[in-house]
N, C-alpha and C. Protein backbone atom coordinates (compact mmCIF):
# COMPACT_ATOMS: atom_id res chain seq x y z
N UNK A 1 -57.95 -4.85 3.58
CA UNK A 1 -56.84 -5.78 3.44
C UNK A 1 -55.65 -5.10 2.76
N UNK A 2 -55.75 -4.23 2.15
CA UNK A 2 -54.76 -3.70 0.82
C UNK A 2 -53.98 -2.77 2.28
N UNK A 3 -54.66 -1.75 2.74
CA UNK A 3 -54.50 -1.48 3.82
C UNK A 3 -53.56 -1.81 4.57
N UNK A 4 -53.71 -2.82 5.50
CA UNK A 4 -52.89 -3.71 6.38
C UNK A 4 -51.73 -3.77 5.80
N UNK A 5 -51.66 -4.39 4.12
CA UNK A 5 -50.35 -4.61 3.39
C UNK A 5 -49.37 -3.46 3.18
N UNK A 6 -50.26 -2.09 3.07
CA UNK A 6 -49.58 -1.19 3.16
C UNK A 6 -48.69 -0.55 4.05
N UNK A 7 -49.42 -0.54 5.59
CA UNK A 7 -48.79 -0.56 6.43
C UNK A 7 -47.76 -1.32 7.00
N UNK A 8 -47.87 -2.50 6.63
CA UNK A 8 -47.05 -3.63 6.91
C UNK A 8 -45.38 -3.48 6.19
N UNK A 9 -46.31 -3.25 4.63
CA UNK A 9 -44.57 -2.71 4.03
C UNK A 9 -44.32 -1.66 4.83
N UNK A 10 -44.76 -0.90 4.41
CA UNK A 10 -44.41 0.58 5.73
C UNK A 10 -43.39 0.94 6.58
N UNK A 11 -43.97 -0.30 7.71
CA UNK A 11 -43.30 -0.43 8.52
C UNK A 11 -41.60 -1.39 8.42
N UNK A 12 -42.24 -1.97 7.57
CA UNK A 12 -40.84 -2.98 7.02
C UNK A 12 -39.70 -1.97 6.69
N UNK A 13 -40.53 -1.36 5.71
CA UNK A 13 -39.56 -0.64 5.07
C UNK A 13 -38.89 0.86 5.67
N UNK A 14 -39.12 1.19 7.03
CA UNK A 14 -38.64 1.98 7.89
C UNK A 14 -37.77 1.40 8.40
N UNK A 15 -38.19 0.23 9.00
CA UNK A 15 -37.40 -1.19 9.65
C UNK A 15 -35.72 -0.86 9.20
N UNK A 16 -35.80 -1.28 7.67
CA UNK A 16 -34.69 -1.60 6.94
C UNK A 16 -34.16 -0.31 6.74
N UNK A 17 -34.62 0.92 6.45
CA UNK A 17 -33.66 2.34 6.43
C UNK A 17 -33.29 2.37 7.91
N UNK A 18 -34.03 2.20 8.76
CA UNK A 18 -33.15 2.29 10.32
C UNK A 18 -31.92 1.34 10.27
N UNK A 19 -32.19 0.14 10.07
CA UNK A 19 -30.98 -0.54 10.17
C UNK A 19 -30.05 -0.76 9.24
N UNK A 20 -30.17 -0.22 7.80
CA UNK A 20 -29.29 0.37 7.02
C UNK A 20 -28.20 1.86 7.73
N UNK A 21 -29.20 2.46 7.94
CA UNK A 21 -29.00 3.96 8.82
C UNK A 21 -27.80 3.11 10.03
N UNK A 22 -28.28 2.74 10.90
CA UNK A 22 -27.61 2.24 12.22
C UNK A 22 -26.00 1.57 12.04
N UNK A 23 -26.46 0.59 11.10
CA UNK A 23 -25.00 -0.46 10.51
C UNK A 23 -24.25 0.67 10.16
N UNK A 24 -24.63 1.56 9.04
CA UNK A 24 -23.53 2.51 8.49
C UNK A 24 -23.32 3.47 9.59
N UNK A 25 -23.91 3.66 10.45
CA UNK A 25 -23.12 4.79 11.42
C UNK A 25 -22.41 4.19 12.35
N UNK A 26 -22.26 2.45 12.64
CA UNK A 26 -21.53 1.85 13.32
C UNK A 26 -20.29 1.75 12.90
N UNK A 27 -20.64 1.49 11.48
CA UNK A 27 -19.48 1.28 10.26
C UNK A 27 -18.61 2.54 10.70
N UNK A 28 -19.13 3.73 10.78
CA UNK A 28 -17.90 5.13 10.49
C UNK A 28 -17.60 5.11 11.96
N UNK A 29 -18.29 4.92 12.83
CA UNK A 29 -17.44 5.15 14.19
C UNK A 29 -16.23 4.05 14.41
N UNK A 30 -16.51 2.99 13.68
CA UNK A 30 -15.60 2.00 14.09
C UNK A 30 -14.14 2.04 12.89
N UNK A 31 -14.83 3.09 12.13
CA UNK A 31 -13.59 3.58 10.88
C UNK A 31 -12.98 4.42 12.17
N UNK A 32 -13.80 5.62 12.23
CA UNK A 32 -12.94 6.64 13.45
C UNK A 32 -11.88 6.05 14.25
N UNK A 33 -12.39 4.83 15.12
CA UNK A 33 -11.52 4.07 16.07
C UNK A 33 -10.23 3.78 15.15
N UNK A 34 -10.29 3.14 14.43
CA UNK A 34 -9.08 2.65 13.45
C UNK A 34 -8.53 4.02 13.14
N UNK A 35 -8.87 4.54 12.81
CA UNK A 35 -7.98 5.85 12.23
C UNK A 35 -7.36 6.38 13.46
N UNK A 36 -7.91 6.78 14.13
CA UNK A 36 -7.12 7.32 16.03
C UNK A 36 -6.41 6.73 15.96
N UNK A 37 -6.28 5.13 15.92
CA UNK A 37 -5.43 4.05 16.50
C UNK A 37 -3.84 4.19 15.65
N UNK A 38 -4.51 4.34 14.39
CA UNK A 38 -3.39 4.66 13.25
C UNK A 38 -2.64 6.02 13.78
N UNK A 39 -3.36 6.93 13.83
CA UNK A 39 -2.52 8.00 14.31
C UNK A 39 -1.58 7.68 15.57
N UNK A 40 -1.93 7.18 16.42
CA UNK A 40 -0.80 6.95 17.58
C UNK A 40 0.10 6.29 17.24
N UNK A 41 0.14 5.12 16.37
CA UNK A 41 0.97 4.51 16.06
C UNK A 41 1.71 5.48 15.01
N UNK A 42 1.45 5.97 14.45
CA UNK A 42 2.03 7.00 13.63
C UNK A 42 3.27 8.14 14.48
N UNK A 43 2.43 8.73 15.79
CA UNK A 43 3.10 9.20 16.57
C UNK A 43 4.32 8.59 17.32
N UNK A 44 4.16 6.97 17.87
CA UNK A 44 5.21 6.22 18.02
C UNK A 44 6.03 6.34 17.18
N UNK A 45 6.04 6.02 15.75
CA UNK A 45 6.74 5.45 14.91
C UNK A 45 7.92 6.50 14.59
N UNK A 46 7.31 8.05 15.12
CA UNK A 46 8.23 9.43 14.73
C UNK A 46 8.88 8.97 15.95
N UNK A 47 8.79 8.93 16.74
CA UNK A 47 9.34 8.91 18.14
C UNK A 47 10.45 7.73 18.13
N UNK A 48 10.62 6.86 17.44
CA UNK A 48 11.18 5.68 17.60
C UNK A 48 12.39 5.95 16.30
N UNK A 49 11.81 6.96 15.20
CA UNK A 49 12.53 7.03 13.82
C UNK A 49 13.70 8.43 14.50
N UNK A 50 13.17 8.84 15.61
CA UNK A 50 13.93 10.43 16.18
C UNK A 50 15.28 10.05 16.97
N UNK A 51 15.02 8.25 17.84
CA UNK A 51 15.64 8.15 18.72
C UNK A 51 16.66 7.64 18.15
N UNK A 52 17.38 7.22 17.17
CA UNK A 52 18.49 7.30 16.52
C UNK A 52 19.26 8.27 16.43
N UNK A 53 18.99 9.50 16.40
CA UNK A 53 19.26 10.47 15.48
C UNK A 53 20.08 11.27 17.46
N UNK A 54 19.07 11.00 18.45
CA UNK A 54 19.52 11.12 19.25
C UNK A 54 20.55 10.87 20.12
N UNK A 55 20.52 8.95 19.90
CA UNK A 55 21.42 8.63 20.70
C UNK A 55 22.84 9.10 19.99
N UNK A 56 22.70 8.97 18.72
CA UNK A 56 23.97 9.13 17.93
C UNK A 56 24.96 10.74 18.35
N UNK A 57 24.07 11.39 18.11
CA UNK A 57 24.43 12.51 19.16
C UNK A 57 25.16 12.72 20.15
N UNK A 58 24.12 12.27 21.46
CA UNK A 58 24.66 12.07 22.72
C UNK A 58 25.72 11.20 22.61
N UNK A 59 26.09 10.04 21.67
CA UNK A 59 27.12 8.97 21.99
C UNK A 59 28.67 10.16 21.86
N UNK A 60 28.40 11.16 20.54
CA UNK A 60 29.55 11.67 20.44
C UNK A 60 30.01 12.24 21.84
N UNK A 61 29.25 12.67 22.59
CA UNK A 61 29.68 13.33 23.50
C UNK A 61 30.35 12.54 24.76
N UNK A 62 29.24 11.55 25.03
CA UNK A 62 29.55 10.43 26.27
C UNK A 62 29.83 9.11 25.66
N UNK A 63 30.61 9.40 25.78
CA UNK A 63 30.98 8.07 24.89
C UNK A 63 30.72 6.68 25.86
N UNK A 64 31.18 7.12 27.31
CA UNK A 64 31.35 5.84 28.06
C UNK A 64 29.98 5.93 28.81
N UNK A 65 28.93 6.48 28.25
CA UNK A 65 27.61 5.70 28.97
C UNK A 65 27.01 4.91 28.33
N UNK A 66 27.76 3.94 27.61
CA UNK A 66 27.34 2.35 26.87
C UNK A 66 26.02 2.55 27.37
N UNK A 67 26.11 1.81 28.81
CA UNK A 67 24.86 0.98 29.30
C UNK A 67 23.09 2.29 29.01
N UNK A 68 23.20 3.35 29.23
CA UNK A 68 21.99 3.75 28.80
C UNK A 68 21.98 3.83 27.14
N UNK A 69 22.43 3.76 26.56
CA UNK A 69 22.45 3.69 24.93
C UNK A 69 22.07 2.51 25.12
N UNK A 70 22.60 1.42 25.46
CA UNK A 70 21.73 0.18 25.19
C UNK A 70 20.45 0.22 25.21
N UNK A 71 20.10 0.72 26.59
CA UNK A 71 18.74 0.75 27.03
C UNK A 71 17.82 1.33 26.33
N UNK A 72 18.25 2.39 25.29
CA UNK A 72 17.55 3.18 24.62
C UNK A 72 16.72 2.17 23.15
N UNK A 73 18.68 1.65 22.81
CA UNK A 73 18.05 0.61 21.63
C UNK A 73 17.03 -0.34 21.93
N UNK A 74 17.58 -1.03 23.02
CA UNK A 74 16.86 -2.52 23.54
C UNK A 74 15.59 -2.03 23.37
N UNK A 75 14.96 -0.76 24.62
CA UNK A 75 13.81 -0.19 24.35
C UNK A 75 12.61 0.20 22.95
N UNK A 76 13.64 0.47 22.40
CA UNK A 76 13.08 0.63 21.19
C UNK A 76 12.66 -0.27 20.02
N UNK A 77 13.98 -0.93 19.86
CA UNK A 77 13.68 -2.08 19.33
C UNK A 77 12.38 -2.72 19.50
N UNK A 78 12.33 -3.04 21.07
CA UNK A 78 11.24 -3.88 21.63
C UNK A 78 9.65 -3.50 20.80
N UNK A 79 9.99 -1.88 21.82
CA UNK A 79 8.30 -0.89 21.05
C UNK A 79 8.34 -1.13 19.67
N UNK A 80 9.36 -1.20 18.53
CA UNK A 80 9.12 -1.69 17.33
C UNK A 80 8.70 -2.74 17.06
N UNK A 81 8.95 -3.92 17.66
CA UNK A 81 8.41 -5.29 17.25
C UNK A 81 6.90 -5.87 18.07
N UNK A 82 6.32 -5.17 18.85
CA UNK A 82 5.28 -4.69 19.81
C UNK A 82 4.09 -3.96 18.92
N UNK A 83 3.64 -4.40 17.71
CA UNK A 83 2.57 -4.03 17.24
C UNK A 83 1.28 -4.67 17.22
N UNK A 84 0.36 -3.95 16.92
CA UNK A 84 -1.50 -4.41 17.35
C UNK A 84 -2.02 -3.77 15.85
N UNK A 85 -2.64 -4.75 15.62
CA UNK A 85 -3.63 -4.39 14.24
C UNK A 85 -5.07 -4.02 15.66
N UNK A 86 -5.52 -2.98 14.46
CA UNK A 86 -7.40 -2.56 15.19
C UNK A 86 -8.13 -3.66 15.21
N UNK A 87 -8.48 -4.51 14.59
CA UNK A 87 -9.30 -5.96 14.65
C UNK A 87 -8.68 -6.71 15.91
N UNK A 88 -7.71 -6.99 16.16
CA UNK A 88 -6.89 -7.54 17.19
C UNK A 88 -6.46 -6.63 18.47
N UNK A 89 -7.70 -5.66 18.68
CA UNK A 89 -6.76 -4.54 19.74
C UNK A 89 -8.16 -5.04 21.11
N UNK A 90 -7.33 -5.73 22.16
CA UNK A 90 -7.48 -6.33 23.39
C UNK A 90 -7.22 -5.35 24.29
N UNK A 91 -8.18 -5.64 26.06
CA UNK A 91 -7.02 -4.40 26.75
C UNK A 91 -5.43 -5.29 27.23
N UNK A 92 -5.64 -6.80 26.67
CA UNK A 92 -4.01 -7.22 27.35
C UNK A 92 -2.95 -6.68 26.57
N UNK A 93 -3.52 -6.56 25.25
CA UNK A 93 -2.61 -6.60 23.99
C UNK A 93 -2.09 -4.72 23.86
N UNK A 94 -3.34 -4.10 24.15
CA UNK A 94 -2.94 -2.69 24.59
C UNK A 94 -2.08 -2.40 25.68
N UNK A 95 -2.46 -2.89 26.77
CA UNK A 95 -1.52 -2.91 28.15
C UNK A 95 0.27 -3.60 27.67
N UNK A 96 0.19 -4.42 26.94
CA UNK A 96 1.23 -4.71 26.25
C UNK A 96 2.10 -3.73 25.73
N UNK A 97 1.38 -3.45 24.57
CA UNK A 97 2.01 -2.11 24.26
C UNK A 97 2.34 -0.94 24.68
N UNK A 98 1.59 -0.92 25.41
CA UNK A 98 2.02 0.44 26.28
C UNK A 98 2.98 -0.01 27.66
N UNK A 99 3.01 -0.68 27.63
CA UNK A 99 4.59 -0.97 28.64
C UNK A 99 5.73 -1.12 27.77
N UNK A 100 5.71 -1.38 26.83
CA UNK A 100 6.62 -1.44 25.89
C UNK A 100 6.77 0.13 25.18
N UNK A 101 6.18 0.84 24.83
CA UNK A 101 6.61 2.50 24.90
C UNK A 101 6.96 3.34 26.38
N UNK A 102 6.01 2.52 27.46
CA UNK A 102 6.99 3.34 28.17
C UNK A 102 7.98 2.78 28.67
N UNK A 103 8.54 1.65 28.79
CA UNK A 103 10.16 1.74 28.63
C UNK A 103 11.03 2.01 27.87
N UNK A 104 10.05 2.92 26.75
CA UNK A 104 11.19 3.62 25.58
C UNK A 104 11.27 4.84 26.14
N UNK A 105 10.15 5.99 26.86
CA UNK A 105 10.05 6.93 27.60
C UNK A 105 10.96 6.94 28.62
N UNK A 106 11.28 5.89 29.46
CA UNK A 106 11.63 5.87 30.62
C UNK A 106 13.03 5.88 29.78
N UNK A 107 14.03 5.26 29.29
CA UNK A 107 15.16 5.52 28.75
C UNK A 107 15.74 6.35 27.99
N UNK A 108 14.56 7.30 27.52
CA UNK A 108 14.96 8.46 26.39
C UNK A 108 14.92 9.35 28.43
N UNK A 109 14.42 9.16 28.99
CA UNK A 109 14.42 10.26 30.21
C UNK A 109 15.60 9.73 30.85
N UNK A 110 16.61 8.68 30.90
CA UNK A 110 17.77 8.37 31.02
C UNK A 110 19.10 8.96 30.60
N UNK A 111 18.61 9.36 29.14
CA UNK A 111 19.60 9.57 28.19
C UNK A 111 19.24 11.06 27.96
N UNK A 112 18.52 11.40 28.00
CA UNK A 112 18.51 12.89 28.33
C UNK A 112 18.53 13.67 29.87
N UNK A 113 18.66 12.93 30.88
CA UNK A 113 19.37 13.02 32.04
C UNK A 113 21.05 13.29 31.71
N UNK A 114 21.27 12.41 31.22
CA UNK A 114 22.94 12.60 30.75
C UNK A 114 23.21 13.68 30.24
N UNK A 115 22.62 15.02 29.38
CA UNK A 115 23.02 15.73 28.74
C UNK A 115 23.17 16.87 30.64
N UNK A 116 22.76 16.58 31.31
CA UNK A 116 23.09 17.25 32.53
C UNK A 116 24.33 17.44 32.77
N UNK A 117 25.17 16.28 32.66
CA UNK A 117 26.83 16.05 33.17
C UNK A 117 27.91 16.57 32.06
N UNK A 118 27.09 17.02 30.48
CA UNK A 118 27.50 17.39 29.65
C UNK A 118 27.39 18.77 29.02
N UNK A 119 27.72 19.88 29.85
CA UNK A 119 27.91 20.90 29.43
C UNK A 119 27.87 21.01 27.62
N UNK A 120 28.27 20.96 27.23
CA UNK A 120 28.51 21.20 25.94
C UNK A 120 27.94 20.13 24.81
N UNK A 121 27.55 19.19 25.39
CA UNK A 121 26.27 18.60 24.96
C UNK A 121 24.94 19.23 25.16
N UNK A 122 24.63 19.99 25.96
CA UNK A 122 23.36 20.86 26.46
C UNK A 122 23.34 22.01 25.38
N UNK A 123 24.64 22.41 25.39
CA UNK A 123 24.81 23.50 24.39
C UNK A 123 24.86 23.21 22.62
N UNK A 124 24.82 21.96 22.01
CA UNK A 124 24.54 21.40 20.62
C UNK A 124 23.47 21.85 20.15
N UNK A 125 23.15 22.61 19.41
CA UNK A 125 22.68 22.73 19.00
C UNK A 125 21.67 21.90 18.10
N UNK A 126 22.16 20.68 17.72
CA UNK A 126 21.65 19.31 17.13
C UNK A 126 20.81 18.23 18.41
N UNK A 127 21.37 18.42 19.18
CA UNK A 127 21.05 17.75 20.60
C UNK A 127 19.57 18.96 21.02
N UNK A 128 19.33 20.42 21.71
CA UNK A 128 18.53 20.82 21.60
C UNK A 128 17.69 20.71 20.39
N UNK A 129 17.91 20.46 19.16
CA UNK A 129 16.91 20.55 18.15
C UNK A 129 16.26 18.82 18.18
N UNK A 130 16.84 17.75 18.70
CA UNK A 130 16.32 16.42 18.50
C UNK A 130 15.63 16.06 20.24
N UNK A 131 15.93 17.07 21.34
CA UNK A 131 15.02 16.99 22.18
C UNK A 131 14.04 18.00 22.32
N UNK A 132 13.64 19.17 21.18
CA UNK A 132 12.71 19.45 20.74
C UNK A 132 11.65 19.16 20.31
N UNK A 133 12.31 18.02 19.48
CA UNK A 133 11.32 17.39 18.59
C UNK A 133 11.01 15.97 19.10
N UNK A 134 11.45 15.98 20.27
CA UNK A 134 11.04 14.18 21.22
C UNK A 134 10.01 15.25 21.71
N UNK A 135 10.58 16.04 22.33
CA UNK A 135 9.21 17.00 23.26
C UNK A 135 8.23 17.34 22.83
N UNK A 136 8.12 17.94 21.31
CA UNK A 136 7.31 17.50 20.40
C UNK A 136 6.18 16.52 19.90
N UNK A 137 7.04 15.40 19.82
CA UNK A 137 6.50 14.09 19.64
C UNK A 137 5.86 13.68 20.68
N UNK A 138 6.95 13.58 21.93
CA UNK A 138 5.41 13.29 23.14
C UNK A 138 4.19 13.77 23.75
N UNK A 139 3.99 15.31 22.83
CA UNK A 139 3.14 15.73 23.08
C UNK A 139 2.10 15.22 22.28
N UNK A 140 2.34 15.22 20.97
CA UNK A 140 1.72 14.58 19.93
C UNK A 140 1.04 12.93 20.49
N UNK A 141 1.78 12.47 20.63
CA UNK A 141 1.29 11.23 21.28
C UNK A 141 0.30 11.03 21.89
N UNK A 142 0.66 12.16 23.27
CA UNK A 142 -0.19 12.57 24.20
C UNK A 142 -1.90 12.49 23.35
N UNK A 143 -1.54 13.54 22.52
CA UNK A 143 -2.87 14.19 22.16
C UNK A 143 -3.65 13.47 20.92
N UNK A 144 -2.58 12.41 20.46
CA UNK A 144 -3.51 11.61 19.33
C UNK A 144 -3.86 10.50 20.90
N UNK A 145 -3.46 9.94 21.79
CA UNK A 145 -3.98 8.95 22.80
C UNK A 145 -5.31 9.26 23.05
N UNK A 146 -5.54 10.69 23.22
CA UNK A 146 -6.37 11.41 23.60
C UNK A 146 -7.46 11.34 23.00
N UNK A 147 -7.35 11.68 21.75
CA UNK A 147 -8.07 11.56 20.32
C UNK A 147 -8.71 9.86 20.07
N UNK A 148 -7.67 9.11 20.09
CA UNK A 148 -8.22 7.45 20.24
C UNK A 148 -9.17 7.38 21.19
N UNK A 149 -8.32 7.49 22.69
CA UNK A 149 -9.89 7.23 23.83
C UNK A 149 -11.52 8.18 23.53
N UNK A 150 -10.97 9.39 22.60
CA UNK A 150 -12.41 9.65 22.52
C UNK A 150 -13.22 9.19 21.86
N UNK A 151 -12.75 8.87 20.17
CA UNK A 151 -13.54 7.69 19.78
C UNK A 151 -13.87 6.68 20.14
N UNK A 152 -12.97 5.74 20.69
CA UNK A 152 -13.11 4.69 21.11
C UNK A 152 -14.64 5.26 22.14
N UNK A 153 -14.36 5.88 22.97
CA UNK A 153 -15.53 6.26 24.07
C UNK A 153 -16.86 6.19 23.22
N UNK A 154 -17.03 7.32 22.05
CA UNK A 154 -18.26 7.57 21.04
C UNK A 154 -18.57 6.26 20.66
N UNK A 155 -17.57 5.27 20.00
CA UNK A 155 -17.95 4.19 19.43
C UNK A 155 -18.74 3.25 20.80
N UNK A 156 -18.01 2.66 21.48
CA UNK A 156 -18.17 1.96 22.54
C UNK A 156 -19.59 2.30 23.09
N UNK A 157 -19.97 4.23 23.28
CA UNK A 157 -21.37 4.10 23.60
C UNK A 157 -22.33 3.71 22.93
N UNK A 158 -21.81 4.10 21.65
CA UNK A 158 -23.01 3.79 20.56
C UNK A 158 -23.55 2.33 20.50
N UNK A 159 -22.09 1.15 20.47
CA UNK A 159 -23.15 0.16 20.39
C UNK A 159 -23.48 -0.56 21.62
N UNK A 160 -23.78 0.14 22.51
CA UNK A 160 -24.37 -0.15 23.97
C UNK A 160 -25.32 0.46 24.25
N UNK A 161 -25.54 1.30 23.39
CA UNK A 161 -27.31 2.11 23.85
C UNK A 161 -28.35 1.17 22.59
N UNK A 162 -29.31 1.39 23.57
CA UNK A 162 -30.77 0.53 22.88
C UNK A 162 -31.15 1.80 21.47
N UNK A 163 -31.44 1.50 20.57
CA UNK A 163 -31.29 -0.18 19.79
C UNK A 163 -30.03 -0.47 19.07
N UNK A 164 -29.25 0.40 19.17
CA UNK A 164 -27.92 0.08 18.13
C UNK A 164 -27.12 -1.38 18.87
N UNK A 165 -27.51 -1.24 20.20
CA UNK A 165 -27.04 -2.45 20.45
C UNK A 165 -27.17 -4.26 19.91
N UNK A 166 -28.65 -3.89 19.50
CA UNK A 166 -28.81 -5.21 19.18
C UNK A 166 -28.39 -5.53 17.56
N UNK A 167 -28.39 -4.42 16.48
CA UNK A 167 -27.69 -4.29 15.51
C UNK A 167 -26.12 -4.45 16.34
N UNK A 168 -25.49 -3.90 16.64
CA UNK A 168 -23.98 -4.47 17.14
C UNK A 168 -24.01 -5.62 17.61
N UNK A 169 -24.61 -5.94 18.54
CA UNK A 169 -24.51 -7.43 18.53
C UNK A 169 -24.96 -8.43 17.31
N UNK A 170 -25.71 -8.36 16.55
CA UNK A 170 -25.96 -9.07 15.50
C UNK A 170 -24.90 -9.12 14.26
N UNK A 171 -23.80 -8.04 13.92
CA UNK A 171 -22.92 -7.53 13.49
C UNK A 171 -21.59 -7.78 13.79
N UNK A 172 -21.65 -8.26 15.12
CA UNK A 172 -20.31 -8.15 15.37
C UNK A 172 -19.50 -7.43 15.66
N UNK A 173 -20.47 -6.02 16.17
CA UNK A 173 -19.44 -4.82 16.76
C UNK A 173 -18.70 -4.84 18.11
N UNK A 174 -17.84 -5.30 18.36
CA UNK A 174 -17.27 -4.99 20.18
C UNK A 174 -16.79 -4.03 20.32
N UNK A 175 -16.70 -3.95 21.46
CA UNK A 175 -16.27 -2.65 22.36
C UNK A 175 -14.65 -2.80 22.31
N UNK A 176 -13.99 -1.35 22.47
CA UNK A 176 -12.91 -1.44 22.39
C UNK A 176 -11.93 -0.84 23.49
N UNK A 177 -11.11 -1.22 23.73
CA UNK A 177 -10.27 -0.82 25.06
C UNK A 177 -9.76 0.69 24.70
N UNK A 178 -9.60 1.19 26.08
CA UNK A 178 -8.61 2.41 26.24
C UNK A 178 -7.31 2.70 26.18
N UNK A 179 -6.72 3.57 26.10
CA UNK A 179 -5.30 4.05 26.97
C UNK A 179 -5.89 4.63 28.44
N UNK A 180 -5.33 3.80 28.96
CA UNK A 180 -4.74 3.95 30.13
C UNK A 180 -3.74 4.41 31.23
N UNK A 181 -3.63 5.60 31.97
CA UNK A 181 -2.85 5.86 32.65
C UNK A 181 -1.60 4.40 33.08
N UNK A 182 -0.87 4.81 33.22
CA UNK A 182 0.58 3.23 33.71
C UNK A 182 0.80 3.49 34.80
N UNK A 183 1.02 2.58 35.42
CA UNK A 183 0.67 2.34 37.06
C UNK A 183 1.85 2.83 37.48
N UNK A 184 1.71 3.74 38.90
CA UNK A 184 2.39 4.90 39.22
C UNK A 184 2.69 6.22 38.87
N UNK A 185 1.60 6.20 37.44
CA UNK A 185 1.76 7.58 36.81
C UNK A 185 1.24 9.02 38.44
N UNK A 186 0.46 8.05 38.79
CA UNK A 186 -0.46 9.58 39.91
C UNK A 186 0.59 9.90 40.94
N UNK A 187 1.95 8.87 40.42
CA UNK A 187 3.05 9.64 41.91
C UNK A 187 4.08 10.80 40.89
N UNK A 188 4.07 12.01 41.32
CA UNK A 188 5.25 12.96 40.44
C UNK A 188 6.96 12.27 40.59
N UNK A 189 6.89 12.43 40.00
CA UNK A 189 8.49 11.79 39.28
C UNK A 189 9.71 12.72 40.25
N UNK A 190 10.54 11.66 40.56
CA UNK A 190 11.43 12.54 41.55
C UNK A 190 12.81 13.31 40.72
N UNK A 191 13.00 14.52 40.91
CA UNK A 191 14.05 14.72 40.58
C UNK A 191 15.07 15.08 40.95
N UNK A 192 16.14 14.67 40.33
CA UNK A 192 17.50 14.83 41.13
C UNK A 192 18.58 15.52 40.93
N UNK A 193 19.47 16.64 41.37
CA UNK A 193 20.39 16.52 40.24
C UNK A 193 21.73 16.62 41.12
């Protein structure tokens, strides 16, 4: 009888280091996710703090291309007021956001089209150093996006394989959406000049 009891704790008590073990490694992958997530937004936020610095620039030069300077602000603006906490990150609410940066993309590629018609805007030295550092930044972006979908991927498998799953489901772990390519990305961009 003593026996049986022994084993019984035993087993209990493996029980509970596994699912101590399991919860806390759900716990850090789902820290990971949040932290990626932070970084992109981090990467936006340079990208959005740069495009001032840009248009102001380019305005000295062109003065009369109002209408893409708008587009740049409007754009931006928008992607600024277009934020997602990690607890609240949906794929509508992601798809959201990411149409809302890339119509900040699509207008910084507007407004740096213009430095074409501007000889001596091409040649600024302030103007090359702030589309350096957009070129920069969107790479960065690029590569923290990159960095998010992979966690997100690690996390997402983890609590879908047997048994962490049923600890995630008991927990409250969900799965979390991607970045996503934006529709028409697989056609190359035409250029003109």
């Amino acid at each position: 009888m003593k026996k049986t009891w022994l084993i019984v704790i035993a087993v209990i008590a493996v029980l509970v280091v596994y699912g101590i073990s399991t919860y806390n490694s759900l716990v850090s992958q789902e820290e990971k996710v949040g932290t990626a997530w932070s970084n992109v937004e981090n990467q936006y936020q340079r990208r959005s703090d740069l495009i001032p610095n840009l248009v102001n620039t380019v305005k000295g030069y062109a003065s009369h291309e109002k209408e893409t300077f708008q587009a740049v602000v409007d754009a931006r603006t928008k992607a600024t007021q277009t934020t997602i906490c990690i607890d609240d990150l949906t794929p509508e609410k992601l798809a959201e956001f990411q149409r809302a940066q890339g119509a900040v993309g699509s207008a910084l590629s507007r407004l740096i089209a213009i430095s074409e018609n501007y000889p001596d805007l091409k040649a600024s030295e302030n103007f090359q150093t702030l589309q350096a550092q957009l070129e920069g930044t969107e790479n960065r972006i690029s590569v923290e996006r990159r960095n998010f979908n992979e966690a997100a991927r690690a996390y997402n498998t983890a609590i879908r394989r047997f048994p962490k799953n049923i600890f995630a489901g008991m927990f409250g772990f969900e799965k979390r959406p991607y970045f996503e390519a934006e529709e028409g990305a697989e056609k190359a961009p035409e250029v003109k000049f």
